[in-house]
N, C-alpha and C. Protein backbone atom coordinates (compact mmCIF):
# COMPACT_ATOMS: atom_id res chain seq x y z
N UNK A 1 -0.55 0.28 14.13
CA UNK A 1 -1.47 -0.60 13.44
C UNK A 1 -0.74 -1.90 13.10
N UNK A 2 -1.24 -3.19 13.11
CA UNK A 2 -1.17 -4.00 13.35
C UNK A 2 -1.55 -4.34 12.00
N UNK A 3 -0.15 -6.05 11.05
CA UNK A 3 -0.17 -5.98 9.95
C UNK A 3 -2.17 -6.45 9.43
N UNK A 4 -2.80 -7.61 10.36
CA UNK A 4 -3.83 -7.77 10.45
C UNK A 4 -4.97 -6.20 10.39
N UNK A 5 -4.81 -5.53 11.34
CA UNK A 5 -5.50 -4.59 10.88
C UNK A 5 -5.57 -3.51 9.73
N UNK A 6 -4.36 -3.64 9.56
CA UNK A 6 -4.25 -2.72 8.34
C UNK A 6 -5.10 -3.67 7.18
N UNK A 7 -4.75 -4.84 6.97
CA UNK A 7 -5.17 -5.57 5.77
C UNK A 7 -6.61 -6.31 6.19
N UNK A 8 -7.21 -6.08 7.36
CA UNK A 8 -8.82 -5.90 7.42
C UNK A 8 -9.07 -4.72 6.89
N UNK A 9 -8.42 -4.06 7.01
CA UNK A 9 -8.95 -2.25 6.15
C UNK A 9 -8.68 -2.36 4.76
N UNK A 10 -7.83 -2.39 4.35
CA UNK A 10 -7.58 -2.90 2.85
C UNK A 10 -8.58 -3.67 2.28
N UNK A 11 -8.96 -4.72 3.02
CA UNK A 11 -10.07 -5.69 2.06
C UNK A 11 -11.41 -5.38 2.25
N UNK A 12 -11.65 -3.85 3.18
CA UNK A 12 -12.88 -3.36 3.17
C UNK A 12 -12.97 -2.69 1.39
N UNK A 13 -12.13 -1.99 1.26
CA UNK A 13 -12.83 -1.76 -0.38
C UNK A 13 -13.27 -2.72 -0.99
N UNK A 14 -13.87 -1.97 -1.71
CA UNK A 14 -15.05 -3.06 -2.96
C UNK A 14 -13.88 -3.59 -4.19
N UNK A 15 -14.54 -4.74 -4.14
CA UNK A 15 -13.54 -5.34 -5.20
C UNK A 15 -12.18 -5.98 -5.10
N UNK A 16 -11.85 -5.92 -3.51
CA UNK A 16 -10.67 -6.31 -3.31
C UNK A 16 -9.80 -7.45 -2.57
N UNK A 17 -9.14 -7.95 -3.28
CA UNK A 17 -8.34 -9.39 -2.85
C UNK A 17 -7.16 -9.16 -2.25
N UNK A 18 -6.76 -10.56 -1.48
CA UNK A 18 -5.41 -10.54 -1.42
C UNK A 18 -4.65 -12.07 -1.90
N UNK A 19 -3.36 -11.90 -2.53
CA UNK A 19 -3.02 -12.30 -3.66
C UNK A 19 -1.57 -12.52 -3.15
N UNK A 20 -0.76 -13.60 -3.65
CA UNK A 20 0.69 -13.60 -3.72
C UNK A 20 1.55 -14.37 -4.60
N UNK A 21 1.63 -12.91 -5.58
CA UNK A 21 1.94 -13.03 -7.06
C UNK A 21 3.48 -13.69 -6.79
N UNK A 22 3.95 -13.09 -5.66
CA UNK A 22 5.70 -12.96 -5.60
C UNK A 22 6.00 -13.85 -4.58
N UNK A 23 5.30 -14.76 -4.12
CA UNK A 23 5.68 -15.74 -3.45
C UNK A 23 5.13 -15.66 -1.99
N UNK A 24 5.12 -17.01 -0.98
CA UNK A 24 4.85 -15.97 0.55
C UNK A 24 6.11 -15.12 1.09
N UNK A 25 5.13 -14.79 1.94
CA UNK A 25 6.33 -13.21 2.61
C UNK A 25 5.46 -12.02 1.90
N UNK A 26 5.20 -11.77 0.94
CA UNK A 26 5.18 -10.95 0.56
C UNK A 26 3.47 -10.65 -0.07
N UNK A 27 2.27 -10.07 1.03
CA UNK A 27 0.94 -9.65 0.79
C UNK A 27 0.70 -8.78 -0.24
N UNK A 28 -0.14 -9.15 -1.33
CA UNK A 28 -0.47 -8.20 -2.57
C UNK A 28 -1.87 -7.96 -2.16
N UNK A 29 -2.26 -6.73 -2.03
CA UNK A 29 -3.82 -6.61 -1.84
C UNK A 29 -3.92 -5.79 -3.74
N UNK A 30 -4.81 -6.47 -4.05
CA UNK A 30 -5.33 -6.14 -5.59
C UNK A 30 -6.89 -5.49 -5.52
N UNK A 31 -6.93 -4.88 -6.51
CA UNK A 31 -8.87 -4.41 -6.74
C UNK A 31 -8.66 -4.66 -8.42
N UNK A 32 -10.05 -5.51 -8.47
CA UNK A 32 -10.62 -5.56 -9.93
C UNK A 32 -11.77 -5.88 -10.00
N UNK A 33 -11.42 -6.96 -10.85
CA UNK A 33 -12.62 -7.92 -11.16
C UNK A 33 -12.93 -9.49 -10.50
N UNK A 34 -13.44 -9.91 -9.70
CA UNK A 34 -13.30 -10.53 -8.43
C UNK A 34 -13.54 -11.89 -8.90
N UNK A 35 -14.35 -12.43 -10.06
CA UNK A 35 -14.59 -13.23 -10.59
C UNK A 35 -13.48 -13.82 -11.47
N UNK A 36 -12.31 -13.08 -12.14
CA UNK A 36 -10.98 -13.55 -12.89
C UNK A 36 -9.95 -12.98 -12.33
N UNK A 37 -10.43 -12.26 -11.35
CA UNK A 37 -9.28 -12.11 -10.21
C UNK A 37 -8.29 -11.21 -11.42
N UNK A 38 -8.53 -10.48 -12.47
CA UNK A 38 -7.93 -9.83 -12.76
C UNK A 38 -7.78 -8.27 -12.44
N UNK A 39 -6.95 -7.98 -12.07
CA UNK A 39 -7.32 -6.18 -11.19
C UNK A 39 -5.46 -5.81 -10.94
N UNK A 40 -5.33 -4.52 -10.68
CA UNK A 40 -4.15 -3.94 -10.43
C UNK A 40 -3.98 -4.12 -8.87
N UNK A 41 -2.85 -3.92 -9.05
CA UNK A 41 -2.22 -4.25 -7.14
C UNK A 41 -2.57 -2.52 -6.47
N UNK A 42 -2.63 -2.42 -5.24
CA UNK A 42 -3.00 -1.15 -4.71
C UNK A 42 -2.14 -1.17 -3.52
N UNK A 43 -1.65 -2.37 -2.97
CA UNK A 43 -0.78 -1.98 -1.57
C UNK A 43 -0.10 -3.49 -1.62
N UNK A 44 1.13 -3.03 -0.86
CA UNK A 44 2.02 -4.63 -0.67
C UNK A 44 2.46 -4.30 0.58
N UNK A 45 2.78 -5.70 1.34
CA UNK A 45 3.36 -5.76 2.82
C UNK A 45 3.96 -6.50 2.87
N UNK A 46 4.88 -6.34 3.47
CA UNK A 46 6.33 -7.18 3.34
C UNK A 46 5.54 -8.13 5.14
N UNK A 47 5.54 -8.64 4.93
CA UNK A 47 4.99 -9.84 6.01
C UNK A 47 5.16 -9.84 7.37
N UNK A 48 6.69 -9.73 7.10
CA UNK A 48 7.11 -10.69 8.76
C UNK A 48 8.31 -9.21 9.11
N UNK A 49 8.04 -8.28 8.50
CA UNK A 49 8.60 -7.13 8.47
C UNK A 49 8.57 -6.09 10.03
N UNK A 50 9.53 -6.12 10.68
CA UNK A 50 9.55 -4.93 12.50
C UNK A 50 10.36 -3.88 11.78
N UNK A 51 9.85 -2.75 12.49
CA UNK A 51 8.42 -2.76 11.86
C UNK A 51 7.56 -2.70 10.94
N UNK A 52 6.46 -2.91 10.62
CA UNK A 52 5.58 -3.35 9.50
C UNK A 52 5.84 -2.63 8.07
N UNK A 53 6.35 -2.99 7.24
CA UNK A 53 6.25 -1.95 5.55
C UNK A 53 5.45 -2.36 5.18
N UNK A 54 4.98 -1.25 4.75
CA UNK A 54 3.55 -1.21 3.41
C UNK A 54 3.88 -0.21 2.22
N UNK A 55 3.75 -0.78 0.96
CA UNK A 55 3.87 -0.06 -0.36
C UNK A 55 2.31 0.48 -0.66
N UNK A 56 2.12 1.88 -1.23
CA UNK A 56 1.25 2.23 -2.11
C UNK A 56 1.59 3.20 -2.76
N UNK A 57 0.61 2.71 -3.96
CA UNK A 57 0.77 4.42 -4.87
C UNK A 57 0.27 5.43 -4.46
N UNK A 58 1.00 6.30 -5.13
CA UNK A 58 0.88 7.77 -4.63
C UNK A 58 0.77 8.92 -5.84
N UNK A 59 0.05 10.04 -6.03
CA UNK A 59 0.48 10.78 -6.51
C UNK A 59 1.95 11.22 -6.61
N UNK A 60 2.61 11.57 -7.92
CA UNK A 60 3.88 11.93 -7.57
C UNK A 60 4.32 13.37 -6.86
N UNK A 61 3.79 14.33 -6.62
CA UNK A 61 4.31 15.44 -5.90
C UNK A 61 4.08 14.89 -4.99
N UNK A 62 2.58 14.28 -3.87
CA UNK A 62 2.51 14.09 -2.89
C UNK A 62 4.13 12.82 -2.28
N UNK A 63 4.09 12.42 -3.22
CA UNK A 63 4.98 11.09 -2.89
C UNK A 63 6.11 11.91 -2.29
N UNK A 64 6.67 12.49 -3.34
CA UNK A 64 7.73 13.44 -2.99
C UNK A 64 7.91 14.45 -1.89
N UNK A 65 7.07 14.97 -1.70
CA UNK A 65 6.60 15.83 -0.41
C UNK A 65 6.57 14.87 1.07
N UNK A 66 6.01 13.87 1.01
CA UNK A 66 6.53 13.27 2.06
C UNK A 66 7.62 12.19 2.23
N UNK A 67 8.26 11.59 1.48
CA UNK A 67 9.36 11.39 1.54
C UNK A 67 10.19 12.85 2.34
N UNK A 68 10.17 13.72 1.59
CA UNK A 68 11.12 15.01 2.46
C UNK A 68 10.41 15.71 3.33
N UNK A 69 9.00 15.57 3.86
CA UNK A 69 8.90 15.52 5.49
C UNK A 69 9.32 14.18 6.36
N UNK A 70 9.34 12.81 5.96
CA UNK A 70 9.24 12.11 6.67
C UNK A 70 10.02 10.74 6.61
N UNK A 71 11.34 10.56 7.80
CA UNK A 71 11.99 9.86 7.39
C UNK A 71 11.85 8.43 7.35
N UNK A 72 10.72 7.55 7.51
CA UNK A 72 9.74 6.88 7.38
C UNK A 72 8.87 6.39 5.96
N UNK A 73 8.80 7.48 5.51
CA UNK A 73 8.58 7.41 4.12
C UNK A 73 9.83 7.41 2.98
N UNK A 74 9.52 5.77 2.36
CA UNK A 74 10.82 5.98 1.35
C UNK A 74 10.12 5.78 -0.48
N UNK A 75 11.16 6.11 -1.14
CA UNK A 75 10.66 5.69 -2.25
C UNK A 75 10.41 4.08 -2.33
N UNK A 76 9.63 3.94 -3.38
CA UNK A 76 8.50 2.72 -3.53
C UNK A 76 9.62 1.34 -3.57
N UNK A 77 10.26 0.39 -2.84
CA UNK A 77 10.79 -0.77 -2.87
C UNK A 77 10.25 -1.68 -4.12
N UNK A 78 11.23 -1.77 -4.67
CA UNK A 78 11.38 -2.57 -6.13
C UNK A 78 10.09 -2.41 -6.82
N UNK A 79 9.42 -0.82 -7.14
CA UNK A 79 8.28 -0.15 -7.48
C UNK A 79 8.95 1.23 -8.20
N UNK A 80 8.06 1.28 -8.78
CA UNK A 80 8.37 3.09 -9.82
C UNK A 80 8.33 3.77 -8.88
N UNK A 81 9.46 4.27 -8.52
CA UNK A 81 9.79 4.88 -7.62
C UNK A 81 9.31 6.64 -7.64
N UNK A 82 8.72 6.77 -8.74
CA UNK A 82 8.07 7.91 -9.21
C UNK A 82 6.03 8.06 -8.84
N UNK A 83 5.75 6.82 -8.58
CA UNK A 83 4.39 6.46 -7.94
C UNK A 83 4.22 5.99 -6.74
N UNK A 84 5.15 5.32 -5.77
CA UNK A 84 4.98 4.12 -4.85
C UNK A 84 5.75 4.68 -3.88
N UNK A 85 5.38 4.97 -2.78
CA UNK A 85 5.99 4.61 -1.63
C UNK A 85 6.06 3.73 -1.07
N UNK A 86 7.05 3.55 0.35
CA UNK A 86 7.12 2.58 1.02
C UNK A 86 7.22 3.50 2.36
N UNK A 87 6.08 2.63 2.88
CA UNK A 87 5.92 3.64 4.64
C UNK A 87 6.58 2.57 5.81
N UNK A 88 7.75 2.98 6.69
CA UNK A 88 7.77 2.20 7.39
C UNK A 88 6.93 2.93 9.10
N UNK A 89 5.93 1.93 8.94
CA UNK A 89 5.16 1.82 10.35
C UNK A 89 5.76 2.18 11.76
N UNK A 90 6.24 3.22 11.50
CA UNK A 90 6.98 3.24 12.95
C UNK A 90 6.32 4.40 13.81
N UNK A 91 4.93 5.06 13.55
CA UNK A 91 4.43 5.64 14.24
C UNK A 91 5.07 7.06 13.49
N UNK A 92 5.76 7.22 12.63
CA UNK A 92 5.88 8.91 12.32
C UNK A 92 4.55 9.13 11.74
N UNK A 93 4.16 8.27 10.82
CA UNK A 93 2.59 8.61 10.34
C UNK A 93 1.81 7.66 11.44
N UNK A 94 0.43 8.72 11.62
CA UNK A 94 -0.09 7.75 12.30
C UNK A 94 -1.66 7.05 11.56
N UNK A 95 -1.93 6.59 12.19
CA UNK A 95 -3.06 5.12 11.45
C UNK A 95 -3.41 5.88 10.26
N UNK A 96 -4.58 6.42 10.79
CA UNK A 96 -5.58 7.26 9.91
C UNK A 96 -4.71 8.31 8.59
N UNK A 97 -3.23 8.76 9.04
CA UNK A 97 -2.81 9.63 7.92
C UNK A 97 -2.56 8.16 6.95
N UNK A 98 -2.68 6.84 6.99
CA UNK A 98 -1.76 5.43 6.37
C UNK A 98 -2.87 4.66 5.71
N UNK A 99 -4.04 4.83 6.32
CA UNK A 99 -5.26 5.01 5.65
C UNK A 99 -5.60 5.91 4.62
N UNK A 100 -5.49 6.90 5.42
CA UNK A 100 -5.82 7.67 3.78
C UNK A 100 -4.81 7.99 2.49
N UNK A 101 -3.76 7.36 2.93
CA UNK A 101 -2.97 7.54 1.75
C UNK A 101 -3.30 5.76 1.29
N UNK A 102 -3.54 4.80 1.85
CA UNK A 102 -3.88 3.18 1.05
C UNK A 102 -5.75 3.83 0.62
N UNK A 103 -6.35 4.70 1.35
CA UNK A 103 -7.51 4.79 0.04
C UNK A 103 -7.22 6.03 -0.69
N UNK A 104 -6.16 6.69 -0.81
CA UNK A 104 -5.68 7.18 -2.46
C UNK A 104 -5.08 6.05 -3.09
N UNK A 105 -4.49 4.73 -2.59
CA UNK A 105 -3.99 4.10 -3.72
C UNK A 105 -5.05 3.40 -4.33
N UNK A 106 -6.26 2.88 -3.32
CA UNK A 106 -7.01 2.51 -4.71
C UNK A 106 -7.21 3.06 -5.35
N UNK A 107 -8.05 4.34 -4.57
CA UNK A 107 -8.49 5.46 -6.19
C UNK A 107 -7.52 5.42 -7.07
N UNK A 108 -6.28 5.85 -6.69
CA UNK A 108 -5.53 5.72 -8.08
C UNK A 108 -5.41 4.99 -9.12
N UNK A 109 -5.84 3.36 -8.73
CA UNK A 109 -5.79 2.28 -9.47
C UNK A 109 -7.36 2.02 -10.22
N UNK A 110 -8.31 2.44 -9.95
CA UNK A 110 -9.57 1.99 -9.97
C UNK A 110 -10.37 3.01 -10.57
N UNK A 111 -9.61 4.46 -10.52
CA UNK A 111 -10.27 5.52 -11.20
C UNK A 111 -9.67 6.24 -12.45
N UNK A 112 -9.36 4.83 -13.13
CA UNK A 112 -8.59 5.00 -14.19
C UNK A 112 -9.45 4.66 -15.65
């Protein structure tokens, strides 16, 4: 998946922007309130990144559980490393398992 496609999928949820709190380089996709643009972050992508990283939250057992199936999956880059992974795109996960863990991170953020 391709950094474009992933972040056409990302901005299919409701409510959701993309934002760059931390400067360029670095994609914040957020969900809130769309009008003050105030909302929690749900996924980050390091930009210009081979191959592609993407941060999301995670449940913490799940987080943990794949980190130690998958060496691809690391703890969350300059993130609570107790919520956030960091997936590097290299095909150990594939699309759809990277999807459904970026729509657990909204839920996580949005069903609070």
């Amino acid at each position: 998946m391709t950094h474009k496609e992933l972040e056409d999928y990302l901005l299919e949820f409701p409510n959701t922007w993309l934002d760059f709190p931390f400067g360029e380089g670095v994609s914040v996709y957020k969900a809130g309130n769309l009008e003050t643009k105030e909302g929690k972050l749900f996924a980050i992508i390091a930009d210009k990144s081979k191959p592609l990283r993407v941060s999301l939250k995670c449940d913490p057992v799940l987080a943990q559980t794949l980190r130690e199936k998958y060496e691809s999956v690391l703890p969350g880059y300059h993130l609570n490393k107790k919520h956030w992974n960091t997936i590097i795109m290299t095909g150990q996960l594939d699309d759809e398992e990277v999807k459904d863990l970026a729509r657990l991170s909204y839920r996580l953020v949005t069903e609070r």
